[in-house]
C-alpha atoms as a PDB file:
ATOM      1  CA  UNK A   1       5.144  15.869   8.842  1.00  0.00           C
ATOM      2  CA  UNK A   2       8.054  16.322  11.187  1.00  0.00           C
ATOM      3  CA  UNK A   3      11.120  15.525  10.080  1.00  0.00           C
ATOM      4  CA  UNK A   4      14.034  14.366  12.097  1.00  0.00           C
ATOM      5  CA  UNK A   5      16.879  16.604  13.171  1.00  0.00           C
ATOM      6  CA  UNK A   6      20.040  15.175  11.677  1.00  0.00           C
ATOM      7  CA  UNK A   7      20.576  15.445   7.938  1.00  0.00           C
ATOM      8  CA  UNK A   8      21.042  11.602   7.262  1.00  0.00           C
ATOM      9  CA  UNK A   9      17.425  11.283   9.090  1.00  0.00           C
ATOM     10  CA  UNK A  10      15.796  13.648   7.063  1.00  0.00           C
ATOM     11  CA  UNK A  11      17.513  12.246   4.430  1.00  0.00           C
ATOM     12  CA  UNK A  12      15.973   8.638   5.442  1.00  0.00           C
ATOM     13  CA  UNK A  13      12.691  10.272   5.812  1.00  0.00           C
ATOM     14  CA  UNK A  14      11.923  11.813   2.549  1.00  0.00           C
ATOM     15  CA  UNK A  15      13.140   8.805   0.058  1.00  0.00           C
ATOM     16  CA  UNK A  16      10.812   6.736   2.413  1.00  0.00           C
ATOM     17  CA  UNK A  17       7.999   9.019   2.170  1.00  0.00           C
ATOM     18  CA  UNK A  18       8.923   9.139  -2.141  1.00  0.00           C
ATOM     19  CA  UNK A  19       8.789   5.331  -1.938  1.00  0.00           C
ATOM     20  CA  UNK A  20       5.645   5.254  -0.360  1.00  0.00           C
ATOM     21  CA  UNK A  21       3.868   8.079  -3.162  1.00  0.00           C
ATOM     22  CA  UNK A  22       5.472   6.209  -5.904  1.00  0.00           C
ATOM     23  CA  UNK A  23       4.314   2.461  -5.300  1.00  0.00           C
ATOM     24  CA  UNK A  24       0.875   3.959  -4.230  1.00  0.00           C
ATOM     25  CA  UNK A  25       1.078   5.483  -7.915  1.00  0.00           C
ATOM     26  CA  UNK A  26       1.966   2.320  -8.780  1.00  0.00           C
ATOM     27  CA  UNK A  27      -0.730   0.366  -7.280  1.00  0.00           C
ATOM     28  CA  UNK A  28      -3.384   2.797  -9.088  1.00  0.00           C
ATOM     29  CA  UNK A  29      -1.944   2.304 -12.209  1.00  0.00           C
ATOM     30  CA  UNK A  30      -1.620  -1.473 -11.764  1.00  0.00           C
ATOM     31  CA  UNK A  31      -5.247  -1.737 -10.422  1.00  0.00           C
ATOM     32  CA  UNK A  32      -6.520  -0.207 -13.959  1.00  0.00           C
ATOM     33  CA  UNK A  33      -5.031  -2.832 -15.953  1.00  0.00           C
ATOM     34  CA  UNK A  34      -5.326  -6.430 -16.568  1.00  0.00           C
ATOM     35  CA  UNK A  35      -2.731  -8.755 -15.118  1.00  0.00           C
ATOM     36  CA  UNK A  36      -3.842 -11.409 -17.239  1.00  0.00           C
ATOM     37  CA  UNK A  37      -0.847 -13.238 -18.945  1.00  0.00           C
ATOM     38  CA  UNK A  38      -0.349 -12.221 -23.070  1.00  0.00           C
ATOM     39  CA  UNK A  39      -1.883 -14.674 -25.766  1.00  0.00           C
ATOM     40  CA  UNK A  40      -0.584 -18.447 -25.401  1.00  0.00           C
ATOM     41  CA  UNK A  41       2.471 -18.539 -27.311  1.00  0.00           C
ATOM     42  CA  UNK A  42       3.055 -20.524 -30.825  1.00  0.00           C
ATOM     43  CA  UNK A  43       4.364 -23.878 -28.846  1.00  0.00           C
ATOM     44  CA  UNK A  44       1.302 -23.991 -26.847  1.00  0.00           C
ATOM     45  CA  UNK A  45      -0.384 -24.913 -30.297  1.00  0.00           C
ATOM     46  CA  UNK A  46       1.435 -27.796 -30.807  1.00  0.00           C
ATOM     47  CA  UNK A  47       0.772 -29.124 -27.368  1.00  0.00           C
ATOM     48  CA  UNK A  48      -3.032 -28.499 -28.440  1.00  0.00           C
ATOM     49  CA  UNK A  49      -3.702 -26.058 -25.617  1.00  0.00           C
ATOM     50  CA  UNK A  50      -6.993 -24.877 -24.806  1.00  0.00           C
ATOM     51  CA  UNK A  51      -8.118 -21.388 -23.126  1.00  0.00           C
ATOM     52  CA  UNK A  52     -10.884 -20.385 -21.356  1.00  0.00           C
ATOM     53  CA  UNK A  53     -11.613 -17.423 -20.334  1.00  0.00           C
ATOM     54  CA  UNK A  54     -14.554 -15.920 -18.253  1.00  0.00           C
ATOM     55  CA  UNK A  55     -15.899 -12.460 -17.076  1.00  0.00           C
ATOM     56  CA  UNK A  56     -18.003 -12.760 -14.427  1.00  0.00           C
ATOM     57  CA  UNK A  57     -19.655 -10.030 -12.014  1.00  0.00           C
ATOM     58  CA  UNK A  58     -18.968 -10.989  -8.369  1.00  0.00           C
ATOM     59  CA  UNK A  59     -21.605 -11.120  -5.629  1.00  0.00           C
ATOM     60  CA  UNK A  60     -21.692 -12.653  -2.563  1.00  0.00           C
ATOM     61  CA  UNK A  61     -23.945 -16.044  -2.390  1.00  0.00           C
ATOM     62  CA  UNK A  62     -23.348 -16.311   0.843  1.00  0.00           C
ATOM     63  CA  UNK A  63     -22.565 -14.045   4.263  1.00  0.00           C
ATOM     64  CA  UNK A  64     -21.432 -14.303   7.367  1.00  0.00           C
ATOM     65  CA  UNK A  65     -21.043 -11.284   9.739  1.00  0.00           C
ATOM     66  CA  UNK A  66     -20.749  -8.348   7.569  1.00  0.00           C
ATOM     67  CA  UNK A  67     -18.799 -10.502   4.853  1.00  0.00           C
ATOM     68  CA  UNK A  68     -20.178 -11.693   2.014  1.00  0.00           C
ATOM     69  CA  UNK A  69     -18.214 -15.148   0.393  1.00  0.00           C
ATOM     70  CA  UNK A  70     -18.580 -16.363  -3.457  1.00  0.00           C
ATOM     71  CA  UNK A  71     -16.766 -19.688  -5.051  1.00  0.00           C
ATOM     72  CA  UNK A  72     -16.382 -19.289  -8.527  1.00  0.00           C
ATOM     73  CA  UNK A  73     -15.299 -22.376 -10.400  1.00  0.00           C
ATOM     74  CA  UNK A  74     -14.397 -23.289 -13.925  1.00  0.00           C
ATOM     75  CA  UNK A  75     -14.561 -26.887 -14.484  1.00  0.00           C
ATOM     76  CA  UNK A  76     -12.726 -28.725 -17.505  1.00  0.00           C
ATOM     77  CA  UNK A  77     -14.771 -30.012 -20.444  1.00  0.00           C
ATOM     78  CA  UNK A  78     -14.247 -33.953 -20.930  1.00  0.00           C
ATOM     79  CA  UNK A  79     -10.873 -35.363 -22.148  1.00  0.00           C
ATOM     80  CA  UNK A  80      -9.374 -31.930 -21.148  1.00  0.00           C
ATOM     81  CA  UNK A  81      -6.911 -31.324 -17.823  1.00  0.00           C
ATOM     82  CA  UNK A  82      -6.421 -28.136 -16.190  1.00  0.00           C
ATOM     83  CA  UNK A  83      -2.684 -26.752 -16.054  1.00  0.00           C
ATOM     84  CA  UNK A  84      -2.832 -23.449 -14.401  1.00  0.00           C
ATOM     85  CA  UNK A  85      -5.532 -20.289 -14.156  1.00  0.00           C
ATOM     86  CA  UNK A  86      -5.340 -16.746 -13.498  1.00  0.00           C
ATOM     87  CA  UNK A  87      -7.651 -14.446 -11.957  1.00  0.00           C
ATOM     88  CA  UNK A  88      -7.440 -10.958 -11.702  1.00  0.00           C
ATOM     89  CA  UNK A  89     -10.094  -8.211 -10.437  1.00  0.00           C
ATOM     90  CA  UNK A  90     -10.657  -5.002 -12.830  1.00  0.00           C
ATOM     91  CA  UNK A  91     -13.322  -2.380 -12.285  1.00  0.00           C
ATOM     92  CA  UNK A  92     -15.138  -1.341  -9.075  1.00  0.00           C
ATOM     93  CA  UNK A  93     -14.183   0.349  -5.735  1.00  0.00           C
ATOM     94  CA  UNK A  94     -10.488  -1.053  -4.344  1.00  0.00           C
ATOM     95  CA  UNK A  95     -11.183  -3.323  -1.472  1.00  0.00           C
ATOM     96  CA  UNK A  96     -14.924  -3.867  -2.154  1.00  0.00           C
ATOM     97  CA  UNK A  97     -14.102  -7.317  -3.570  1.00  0.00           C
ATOM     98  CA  UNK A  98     -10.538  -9.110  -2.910  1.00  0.00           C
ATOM     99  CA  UNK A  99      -9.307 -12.749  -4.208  1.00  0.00           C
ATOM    100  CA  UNK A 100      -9.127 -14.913  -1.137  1.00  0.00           C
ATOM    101  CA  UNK A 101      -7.771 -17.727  -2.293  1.00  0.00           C
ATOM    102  CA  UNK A 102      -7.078 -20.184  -5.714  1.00  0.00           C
ATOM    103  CA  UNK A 103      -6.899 -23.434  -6.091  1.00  0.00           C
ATOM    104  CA  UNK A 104      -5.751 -26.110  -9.510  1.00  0.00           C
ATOM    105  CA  UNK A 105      -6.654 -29.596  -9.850  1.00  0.00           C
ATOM    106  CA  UNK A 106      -6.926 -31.759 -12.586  1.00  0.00           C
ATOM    107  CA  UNK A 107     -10.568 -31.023 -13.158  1.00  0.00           C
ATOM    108  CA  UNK A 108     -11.968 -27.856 -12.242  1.00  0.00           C
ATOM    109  CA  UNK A 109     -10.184 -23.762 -11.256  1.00  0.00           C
ATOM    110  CA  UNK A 110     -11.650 -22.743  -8.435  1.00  0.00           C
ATOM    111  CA  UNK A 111     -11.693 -19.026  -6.925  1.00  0.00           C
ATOM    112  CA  UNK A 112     -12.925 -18.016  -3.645  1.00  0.00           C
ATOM    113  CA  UNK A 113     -14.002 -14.410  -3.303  1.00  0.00           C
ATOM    114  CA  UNK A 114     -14.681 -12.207   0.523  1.00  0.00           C
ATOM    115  CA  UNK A 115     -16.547  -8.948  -0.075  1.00  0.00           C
ATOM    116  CA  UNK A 116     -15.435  -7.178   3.142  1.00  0.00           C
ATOM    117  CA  UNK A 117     -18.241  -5.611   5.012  1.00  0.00           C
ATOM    118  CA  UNK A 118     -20.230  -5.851   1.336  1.00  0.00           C
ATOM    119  CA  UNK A 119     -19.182  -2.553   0.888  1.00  0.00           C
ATOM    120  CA  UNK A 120     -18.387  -0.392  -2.771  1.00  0.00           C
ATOM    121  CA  UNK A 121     -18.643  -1.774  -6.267  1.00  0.00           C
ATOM    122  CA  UNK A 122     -17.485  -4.958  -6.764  1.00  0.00           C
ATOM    123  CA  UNK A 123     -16.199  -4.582 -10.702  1.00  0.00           C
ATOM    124  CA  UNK A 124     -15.143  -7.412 -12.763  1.00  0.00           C
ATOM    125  CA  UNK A 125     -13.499 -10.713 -12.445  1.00  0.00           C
ATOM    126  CA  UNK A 126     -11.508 -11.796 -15.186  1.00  0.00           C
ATOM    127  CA  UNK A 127     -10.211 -15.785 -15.037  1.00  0.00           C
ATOM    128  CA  UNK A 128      -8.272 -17.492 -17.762  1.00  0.00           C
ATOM    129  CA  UNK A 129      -7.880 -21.121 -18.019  1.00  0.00           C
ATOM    130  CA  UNK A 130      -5.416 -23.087 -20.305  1.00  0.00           C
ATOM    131  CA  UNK A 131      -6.163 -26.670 -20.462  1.00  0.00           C
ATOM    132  CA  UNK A 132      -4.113 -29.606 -21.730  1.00  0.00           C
ATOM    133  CA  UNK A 133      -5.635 -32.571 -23.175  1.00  0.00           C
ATOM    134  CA  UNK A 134      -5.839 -35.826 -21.017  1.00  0.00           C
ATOM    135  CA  UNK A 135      -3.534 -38.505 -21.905  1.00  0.00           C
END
């Protein structure tokens, strides 16, 4: 690495370069836990919340190119709504799987998965769904 020739530019160049190391430490740690949210709090009893949650091993159903696509979708159980889902990836090779795209309605979670190239271990996906009843 070359560093500039003033002092304020080497300066600029190493706490750039200590940024970079320390969110890419970061990122490894992050990527090894789950980002799921905690255990629905006491409240969410009274308001006779329901959670679902799913592990399910990703592969592509369909390709196109050297891409491989997969929809995965929770639908709610009758007289239940959906309020909001999270998905998270754990496990596997970084970049072998990645989380397109989600998307809420009333009745179903859905979330759409691109294997790039269908390359590396996919690993796990992890989707919690809290549910509301319908009034």
């Amino acid at each position: 690495m070359n560093l500039p020739r003033t002092r304020r530019g080497r300066a600029t160049a190493i706490a750039a370069s200590a940024v970079a190391i320390a969110s890419v430490a970061g990122g490894a740690v992050a990527a090894t836990t789950s980002s799921l949210p905690a255990a629905p709090p006491t409240d969410a009893a009274a308001a006779k919340m329901t959670v679902i949650n799913r592990t399910i091993s990703p592969a592509p159903t369909s390709s196109r190119g050297f891409n491989g696509y997969q929809t995965v979708t929770v639908n709610a159980p009758a007289g239940k709504t959906v309020l909001q889902g999270f998905a998270t990836l754990t496990g596997g090779l970084t970049g072998s799987v990645v989380i397109r795209s989600t998307q809420t309605t009333a009745a179903r979670y859905q979330v759409r998965l691109v294997f790039p190239g269908e390359q590396g271990v996919p690993g796990k996906l992890h989707v919690r769904v809290q549910l509301l009843p319908k009034e």
